[in-house]
C-alpha atoms as a PDB file:
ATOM      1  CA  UNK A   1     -54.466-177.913  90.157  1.00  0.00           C
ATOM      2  CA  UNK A   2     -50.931-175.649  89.994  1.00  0.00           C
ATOM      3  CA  UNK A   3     -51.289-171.994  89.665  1.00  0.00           C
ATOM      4  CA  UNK A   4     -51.063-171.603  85.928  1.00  0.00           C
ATOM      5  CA  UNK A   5     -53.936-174.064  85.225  1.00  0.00           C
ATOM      6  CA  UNK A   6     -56.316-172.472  87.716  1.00  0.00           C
ATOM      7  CA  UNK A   7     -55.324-169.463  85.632  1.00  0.00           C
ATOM      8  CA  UNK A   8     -56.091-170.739  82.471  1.00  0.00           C
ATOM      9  CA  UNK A   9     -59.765-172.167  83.562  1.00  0.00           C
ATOM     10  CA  UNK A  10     -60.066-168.773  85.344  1.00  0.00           C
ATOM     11  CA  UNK A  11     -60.418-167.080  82.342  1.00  0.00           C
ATOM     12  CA  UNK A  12     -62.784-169.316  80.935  1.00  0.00           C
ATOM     13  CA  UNK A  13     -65.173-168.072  83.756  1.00  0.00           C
ATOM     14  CA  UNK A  14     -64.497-164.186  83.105  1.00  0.00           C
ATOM     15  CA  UNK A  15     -65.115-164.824  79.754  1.00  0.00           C
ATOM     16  CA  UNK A  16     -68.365-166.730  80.558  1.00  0.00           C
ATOM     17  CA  UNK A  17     -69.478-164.117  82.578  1.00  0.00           C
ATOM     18  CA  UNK A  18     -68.209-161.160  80.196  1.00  0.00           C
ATOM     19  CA  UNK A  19     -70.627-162.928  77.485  1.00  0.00           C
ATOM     20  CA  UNK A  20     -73.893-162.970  79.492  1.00  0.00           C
ATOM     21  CA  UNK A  21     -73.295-158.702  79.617  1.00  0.00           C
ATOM     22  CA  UNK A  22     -72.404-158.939  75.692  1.00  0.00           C
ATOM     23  CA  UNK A  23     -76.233-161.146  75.229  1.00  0.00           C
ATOM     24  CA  UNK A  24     -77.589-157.760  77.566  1.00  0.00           C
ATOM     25  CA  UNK A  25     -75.746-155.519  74.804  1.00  0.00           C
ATOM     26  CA  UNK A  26     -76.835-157.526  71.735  1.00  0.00           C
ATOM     27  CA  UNK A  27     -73.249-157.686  70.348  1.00  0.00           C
ATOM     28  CA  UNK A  28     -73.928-161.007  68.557  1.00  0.00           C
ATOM     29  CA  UNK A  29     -70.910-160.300  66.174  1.00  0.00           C
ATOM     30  CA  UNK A  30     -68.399-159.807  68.797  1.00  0.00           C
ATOM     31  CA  UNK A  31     -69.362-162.946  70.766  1.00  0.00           C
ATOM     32  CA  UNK A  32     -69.282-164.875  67.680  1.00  0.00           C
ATOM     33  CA  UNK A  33     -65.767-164.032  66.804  1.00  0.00           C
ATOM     34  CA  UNK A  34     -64.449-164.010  70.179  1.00  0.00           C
ATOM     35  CA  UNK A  35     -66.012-167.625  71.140  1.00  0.00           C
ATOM     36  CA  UNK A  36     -65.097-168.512  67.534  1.00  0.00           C
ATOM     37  CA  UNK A  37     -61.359-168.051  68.598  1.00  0.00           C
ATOM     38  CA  UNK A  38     -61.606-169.431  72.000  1.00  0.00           C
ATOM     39  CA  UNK A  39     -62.807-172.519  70.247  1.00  0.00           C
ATOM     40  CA  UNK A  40     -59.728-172.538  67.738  1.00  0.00           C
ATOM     41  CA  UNK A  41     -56.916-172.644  70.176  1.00  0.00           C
ATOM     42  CA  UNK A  42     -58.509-175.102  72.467  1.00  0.00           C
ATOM     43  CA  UNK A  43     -59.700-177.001  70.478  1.00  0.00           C
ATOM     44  CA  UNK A  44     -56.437-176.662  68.088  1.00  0.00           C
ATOM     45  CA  UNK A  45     -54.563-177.714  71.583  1.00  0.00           C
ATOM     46  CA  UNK A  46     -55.809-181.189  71.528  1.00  0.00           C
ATOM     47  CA  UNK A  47     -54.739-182.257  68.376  1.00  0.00           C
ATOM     48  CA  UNK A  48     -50.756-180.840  69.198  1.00  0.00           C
ATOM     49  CA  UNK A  49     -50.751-183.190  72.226  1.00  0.00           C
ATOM     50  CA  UNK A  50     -51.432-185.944  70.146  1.00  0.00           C
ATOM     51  CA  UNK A  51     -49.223-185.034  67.148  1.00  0.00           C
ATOM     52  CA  UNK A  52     -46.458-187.838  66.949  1.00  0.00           C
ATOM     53  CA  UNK A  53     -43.581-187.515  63.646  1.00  0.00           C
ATOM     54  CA  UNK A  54     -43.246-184.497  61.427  1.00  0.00           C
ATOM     55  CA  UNK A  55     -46.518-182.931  60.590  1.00  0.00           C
ATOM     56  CA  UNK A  56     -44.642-180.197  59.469  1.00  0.00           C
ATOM     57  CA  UNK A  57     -46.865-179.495  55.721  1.00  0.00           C
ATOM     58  CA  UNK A  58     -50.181-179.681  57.980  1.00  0.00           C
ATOM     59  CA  UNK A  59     -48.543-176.930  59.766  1.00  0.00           C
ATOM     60  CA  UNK A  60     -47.312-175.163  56.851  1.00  0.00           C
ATOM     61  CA  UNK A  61     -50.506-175.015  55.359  1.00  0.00           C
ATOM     62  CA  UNK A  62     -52.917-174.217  58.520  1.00  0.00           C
ATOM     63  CA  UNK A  63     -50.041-171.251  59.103  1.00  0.00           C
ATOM     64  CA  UNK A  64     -50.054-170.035  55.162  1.00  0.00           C
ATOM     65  CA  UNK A  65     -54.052-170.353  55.446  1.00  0.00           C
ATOM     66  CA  UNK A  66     -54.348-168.097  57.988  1.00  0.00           C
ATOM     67  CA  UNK A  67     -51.954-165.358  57.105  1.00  0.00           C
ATOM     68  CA  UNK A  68     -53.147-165.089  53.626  1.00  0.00           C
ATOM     69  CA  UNK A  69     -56.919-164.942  55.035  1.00  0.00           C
ATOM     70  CA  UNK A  70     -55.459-162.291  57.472  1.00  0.00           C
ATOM     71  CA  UNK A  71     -53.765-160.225  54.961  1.00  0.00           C
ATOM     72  CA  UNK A  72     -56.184-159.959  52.664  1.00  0.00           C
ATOM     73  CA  UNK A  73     -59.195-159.444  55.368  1.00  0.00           C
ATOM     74  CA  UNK A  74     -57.164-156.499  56.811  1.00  0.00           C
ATOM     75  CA  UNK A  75     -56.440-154.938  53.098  1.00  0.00           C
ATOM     76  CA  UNK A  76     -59.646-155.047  52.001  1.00  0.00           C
ATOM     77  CA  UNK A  77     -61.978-154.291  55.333  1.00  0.00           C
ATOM     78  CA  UNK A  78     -59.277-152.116  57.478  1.00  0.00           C
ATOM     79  CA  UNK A  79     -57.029-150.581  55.880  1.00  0.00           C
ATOM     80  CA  UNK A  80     -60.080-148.678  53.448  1.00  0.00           C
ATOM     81  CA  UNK A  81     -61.734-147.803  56.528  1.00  0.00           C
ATOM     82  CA  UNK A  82     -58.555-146.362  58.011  1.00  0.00           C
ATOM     83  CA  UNK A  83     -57.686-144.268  54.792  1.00  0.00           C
ATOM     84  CA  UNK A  84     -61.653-143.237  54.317  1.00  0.00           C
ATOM     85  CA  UNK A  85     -61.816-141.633  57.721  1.00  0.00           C
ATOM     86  CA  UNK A  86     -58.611-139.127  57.053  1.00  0.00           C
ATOM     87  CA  UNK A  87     -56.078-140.203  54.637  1.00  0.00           C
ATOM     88  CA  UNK A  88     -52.512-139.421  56.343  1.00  0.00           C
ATOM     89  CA  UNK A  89     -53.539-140.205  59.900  1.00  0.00           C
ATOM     90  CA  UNK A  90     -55.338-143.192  58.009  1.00  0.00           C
ATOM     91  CA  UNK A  91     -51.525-144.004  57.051  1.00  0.00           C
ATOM     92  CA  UNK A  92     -49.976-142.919  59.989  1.00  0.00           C
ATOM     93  CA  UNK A  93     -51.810-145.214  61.760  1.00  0.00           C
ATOM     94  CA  UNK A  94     -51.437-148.195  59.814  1.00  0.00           C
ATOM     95  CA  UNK A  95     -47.646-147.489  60.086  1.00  0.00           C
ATOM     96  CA  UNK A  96     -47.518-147.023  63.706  1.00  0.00           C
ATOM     97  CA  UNK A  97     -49.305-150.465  64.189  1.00  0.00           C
ATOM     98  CA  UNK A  98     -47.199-151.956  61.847  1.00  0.00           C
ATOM     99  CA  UNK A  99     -44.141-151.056  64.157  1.00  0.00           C
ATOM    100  CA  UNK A 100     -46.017-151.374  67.283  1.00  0.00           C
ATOM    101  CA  UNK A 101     -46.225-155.139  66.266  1.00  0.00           C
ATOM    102  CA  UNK A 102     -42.699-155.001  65.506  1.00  0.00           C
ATOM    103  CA  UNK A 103     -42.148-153.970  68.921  1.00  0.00           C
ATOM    104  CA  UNK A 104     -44.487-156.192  70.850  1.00  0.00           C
ATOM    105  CA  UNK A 105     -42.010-159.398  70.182  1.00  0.00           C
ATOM    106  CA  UNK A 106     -39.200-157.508  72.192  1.00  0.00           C
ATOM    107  CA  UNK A 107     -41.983-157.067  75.249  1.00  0.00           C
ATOM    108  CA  UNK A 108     -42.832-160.418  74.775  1.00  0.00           C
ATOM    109  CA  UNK A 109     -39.264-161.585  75.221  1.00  0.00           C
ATOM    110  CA  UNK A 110     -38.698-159.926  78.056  1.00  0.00           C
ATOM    111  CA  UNK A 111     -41.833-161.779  79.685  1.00  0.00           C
ATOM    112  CA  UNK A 112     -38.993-165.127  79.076  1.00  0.00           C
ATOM    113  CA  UNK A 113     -37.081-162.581  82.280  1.00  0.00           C
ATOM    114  CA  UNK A 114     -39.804-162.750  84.911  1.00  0.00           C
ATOM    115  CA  UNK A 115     -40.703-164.855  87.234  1.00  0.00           C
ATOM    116  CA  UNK A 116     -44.170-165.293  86.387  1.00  0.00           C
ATOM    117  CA  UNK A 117     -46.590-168.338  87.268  1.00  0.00           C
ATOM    118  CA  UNK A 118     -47.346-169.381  83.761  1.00  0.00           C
ATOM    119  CA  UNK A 119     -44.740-170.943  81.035  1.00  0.00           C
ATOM    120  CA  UNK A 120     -43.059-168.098  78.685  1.00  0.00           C
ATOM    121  CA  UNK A 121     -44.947-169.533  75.909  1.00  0.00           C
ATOM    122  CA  UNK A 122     -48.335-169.194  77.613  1.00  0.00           C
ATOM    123  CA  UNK A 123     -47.464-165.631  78.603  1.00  0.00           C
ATOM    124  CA  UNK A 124     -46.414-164.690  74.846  1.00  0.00           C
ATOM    125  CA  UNK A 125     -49.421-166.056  73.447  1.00  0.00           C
ATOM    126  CA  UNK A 126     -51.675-164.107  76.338  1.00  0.00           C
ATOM    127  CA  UNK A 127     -50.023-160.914  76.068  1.00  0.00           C
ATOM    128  CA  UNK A 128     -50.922-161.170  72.060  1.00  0.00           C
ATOM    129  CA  UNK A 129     -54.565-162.167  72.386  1.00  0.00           C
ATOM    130  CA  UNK A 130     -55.049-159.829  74.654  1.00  0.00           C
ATOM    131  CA  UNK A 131     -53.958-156.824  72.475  1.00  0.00           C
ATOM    132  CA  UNK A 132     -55.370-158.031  69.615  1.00  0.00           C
ATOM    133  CA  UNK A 133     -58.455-158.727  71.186  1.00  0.00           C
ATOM    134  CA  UNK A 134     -58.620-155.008  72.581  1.00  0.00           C
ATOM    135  CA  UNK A 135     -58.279-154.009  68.962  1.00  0.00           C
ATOM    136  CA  UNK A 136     -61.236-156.217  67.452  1.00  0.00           C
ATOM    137  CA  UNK A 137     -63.440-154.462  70.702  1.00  0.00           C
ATOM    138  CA  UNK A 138     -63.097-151.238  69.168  1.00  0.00           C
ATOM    139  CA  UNK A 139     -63.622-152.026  65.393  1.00  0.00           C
ATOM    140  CA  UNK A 140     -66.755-153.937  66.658  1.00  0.00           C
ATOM    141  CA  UNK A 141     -67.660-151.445  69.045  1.00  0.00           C
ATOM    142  CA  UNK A 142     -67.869-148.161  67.018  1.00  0.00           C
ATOM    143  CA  UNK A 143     -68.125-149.556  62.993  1.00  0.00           C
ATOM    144  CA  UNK A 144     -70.626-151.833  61.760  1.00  0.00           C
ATOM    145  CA  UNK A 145     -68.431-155.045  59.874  1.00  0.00           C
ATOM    146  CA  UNK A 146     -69.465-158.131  59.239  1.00  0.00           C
ATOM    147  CA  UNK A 147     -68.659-161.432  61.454  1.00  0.00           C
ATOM    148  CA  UNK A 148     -66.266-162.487  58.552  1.00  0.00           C
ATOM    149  CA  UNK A 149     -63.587-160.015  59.137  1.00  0.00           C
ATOM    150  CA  UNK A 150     -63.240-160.668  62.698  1.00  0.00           C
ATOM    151  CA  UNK A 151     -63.315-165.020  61.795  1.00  0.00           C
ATOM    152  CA  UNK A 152     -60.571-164.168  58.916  1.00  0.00           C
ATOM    153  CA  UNK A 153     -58.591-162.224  61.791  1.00  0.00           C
ATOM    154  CA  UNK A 154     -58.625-165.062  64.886  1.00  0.00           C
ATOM    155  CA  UNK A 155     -58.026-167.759  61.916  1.00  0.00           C
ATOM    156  CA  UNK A 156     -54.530-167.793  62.939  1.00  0.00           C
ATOM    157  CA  UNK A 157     -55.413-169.277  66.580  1.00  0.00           C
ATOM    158  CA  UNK A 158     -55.976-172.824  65.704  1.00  0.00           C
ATOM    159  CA  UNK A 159     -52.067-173.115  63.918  1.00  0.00           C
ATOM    160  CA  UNK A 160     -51.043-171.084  66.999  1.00  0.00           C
ATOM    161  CA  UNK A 161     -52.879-173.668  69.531  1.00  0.00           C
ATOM    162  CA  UNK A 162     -51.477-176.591  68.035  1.00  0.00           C
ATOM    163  CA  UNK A 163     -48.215-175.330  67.798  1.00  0.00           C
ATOM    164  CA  UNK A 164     -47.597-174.067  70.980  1.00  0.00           C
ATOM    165  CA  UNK A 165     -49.339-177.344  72.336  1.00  0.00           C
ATOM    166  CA  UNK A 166     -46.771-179.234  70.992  1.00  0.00           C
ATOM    167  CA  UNK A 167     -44.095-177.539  71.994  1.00  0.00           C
ATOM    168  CA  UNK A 168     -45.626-177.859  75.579  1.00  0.00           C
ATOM    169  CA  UNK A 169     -45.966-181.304  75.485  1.00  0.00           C
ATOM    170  CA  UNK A 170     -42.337-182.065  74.036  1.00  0.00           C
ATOM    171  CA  UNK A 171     -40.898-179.639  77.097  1.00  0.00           C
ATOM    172  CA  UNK A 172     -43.591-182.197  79.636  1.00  0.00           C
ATOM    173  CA  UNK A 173     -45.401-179.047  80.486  1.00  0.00           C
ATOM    174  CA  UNK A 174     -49.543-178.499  81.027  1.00  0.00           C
ATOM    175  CA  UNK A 175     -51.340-177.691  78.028  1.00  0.00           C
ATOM    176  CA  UNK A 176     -54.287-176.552  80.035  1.00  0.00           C
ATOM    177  CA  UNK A 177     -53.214-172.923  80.722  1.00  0.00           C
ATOM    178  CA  UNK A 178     -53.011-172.112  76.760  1.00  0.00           C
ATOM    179  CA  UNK A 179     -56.885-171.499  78.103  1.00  0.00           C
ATOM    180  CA  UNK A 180     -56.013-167.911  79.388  1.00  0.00           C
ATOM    181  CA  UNK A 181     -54.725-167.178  75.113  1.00  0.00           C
ATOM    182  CA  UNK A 182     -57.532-168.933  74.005  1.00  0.00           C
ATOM    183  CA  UNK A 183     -60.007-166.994  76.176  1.00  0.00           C
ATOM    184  CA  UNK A 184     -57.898-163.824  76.312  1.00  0.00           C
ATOM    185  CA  UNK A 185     -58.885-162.402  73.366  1.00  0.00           C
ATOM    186  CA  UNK A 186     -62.789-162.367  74.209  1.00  0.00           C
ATOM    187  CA  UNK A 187     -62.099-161.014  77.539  1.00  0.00           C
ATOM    188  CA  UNK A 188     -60.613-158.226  76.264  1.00  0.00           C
ATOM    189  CA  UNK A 189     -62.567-157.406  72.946  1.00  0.00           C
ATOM    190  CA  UNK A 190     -66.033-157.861  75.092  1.00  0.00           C
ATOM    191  CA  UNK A 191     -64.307-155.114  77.386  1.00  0.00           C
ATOM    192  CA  UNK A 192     -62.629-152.510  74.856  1.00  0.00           C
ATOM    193  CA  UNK A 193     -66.000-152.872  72.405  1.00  0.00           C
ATOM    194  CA  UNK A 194     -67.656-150.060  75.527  1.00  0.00           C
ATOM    195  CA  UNK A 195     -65.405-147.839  74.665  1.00  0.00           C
ATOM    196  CA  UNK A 196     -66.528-144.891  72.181  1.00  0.00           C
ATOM    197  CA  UNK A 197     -63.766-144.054  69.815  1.00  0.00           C
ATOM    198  CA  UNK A 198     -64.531-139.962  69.225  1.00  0.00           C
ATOM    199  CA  UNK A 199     -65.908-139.303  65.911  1.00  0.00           C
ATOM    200  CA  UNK A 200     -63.189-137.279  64.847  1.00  0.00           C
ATOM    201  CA  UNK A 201     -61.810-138.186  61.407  1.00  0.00           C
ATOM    202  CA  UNK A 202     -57.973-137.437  62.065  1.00  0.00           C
ATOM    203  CA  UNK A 203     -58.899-139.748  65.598  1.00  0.00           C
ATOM    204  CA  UNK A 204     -60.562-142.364  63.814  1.00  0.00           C
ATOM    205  CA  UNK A 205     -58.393-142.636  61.285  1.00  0.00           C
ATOM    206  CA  UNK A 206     -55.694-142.876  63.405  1.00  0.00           C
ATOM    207  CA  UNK A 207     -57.545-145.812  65.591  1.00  0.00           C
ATOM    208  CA  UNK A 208     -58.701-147.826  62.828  1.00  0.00           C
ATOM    209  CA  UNK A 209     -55.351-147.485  60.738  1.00  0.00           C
ATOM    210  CA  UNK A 210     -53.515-148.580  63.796  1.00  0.00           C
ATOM    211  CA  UNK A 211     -55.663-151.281  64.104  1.00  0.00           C
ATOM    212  CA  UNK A 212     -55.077-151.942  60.278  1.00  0.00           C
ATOM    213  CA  UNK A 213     -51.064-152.076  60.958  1.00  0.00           C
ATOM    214  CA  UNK A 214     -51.253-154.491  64.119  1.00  0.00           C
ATOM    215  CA  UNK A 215     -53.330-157.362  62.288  1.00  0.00           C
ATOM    216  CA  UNK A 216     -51.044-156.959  58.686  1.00  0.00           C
ATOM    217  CA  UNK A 217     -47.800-156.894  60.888  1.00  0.00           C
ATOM    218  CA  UNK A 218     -49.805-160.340  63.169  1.00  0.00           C
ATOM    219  CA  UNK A 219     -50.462-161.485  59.601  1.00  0.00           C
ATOM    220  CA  UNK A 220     -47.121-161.504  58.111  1.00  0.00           C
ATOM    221  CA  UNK A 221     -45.674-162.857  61.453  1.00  0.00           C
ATOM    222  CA  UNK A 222     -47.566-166.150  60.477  1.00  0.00           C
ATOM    223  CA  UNK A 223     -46.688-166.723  57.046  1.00  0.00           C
ATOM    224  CA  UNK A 224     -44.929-169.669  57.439  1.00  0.00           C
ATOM    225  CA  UNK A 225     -41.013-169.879  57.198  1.00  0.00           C
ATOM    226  CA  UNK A 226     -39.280-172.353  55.675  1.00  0.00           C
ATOM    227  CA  UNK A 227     -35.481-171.758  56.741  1.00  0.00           C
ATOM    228  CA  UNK A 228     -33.254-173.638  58.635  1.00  0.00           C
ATOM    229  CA  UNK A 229     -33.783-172.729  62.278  1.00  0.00           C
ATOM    230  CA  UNK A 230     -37.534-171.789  61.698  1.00  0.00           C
ATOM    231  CA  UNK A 231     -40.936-173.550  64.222  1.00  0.00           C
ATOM    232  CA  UNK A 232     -41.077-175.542  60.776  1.00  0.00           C
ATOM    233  CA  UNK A 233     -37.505-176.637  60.778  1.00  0.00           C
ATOM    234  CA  UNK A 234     -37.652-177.959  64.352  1.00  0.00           C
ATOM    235  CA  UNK A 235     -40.370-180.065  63.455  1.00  0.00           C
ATOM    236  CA  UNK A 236     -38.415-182.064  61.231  1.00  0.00           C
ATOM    237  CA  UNK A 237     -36.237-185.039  62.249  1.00  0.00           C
ATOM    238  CA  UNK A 238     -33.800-185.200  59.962  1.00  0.00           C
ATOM    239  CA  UNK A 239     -29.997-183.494  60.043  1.00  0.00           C
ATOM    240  CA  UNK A 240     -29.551-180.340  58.336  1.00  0.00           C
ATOM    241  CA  UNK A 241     -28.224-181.561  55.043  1.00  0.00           C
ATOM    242  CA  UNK A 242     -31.568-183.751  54.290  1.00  0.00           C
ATOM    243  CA  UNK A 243     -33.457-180.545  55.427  1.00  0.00           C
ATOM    244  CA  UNK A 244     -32.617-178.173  52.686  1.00  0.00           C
ATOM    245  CA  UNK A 245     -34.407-180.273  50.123  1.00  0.00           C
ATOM    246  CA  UNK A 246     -37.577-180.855  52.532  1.00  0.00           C
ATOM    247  CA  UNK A 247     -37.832-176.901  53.210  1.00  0.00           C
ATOM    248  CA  UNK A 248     -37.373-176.355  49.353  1.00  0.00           C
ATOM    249  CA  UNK A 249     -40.327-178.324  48.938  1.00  0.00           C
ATOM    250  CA  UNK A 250     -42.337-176.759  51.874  1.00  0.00           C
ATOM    251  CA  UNK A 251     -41.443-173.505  50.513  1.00  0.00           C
ATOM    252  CA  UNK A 252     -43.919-174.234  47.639  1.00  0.00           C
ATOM    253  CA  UNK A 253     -46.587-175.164  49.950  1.00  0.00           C
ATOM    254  CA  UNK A 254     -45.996-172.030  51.718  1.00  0.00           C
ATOM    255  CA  UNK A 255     -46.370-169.634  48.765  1.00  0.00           C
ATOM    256  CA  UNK A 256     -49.318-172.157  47.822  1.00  0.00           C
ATOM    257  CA  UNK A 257     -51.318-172.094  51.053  1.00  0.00           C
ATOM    258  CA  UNK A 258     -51.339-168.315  51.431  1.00  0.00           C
ATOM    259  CA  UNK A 259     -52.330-167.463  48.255  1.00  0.00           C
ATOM    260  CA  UNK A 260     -55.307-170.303  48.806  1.00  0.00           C
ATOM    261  CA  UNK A 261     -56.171-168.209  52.305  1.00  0.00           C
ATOM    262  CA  UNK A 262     -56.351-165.203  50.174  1.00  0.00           C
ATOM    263  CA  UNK A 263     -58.461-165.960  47.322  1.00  0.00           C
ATOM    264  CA  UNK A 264     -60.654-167.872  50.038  1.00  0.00           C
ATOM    265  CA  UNK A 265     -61.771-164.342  51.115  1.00  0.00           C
ATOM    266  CA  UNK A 266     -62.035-163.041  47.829  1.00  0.00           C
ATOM    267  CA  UNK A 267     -64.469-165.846  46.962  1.00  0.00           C
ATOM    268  CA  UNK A 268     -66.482-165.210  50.005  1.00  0.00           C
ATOM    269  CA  UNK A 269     -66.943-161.363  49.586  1.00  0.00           C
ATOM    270  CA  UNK A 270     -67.508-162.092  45.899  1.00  0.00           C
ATOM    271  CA  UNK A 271     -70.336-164.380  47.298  1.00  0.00           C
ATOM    272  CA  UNK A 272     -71.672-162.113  50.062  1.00  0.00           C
ATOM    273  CA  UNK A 273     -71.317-158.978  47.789  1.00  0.00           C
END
């Protein structure tokens, strides 16, 4: 076993032992949604090993899915929590997150400088779950939502899982340390859910709104892109004068599949409600 594997099956054993303190604690929700997105990427993983030809709509569509679920979730549940606690530092906060997302893809990068035990792609994909995952600790940890909005927010690791499994597998790299993302996000919502946000509205506000920015800017990331040079592009085998019309095409199952994700959650709280 190399170094980045026993990393990646490392983390499945904090996270095993960070959920037998969450049973102590009750926090059903949290261990819902956090095994909930362990079980998307790895099990997501899998099926990108085994992907042969251009699956390139299927990913569209799992991509468009999740961002419009993601979108919506944050619009409705966060962003109204954000604003109800304190208005401008409500705002502030989702606009701070927003660019705080922005910003996270140049630290990323730079992880593509460092000599680090686990593949760039691995390390991206960590670095993300764990931040987002420190975000969902605190919304779980000091408001009461329901399990939905955390499922609608780690939708987006199954099209994540698959993808970056493939593009593993084409570069003959392990697919088994993509088990430090999948278990990342867990790890570090189990932890950040014991700390107490102050009940201060400007704080709060401020918290939850940054929250708010950080999944709508993760959101939009995902919509899926349909341009020549996108993750879509590169899945198709064809020269670049036969992909115009093919990305044309996908386009309409882009705009298609997020607007699907979105009424999907619409539906649901209409159901629930």
């Amino acid at each position: 076993m190399n170094r980045s594997t026993a990393i990646g099956v490392g983390s499945v054993v904090v996270l095993l032992a960070l959920s037998a303190y969450a049973l102590t604690t009750e926090a059903w929700k949290l261990l819902v949604v956090s095994w909930a997105a362990f079980a998307a990427m790895a099990l997501a993983a899998p099926l990108g090993v085994r992907s042969r030809g251009d699956h390139a709509e299927g990913l569209v569509w799992s991509y468009g899915l999740a961002s419009g679920a993601m979108v919506t979730s944050a619009a409705v549940f966060l962003v109204p929590q954000a604003l109800g606690h304190h208005p401008q530092y409500g705002g502030f906060g989702i606009a701070f997150g927003i660019l705080a997302g922005f910003g996270s893809h140049t630290v990323g990068h730079r992880f593509a400088h460092m000599d680090l035990p686990i593949d760039r792609t691995v390390t991206e994909l960590a670095a993300h779950a764990i931040s987002a995952g420190a975000i969902i600790g605190l919304i779980y940890g000091n408001i009461d939502v329901g399990v939905g909005l955390g499922l609608a927010i780690v939708s987006h690791k199954g099209p994540a899982g698959y993808a970056a499994a493939r593009r593993l597998t084409a570069n003959n790299r392990p697919v088994a340390p993509l088990l430090l993302p999948a278990a990342g996000l867990g790890i570090a919502a189990i932890i950040s859910s014991a700390i107490s946000v102050p009940a201060s509205g400007a704080v709060r506000g401020l918290v939850f709104g940054f929250a708010s920015g950080v999944f709508l800017h993760v959101a939009m990331d995902f919509l899926p892109r349909c341009e020549i040079g996108s993750e879509i592009h590169d899945m198709l085998s064809v020269e670049d004068e036969h992909a115009h019309g093919i990305l044309d095409r996908l386009r309409f199952h882009a705009a298609a599949s997020t607007l699907v994700g979105g009424f999907v959650v619409f539906a649901a709280w209409l159901a629930l409600g």
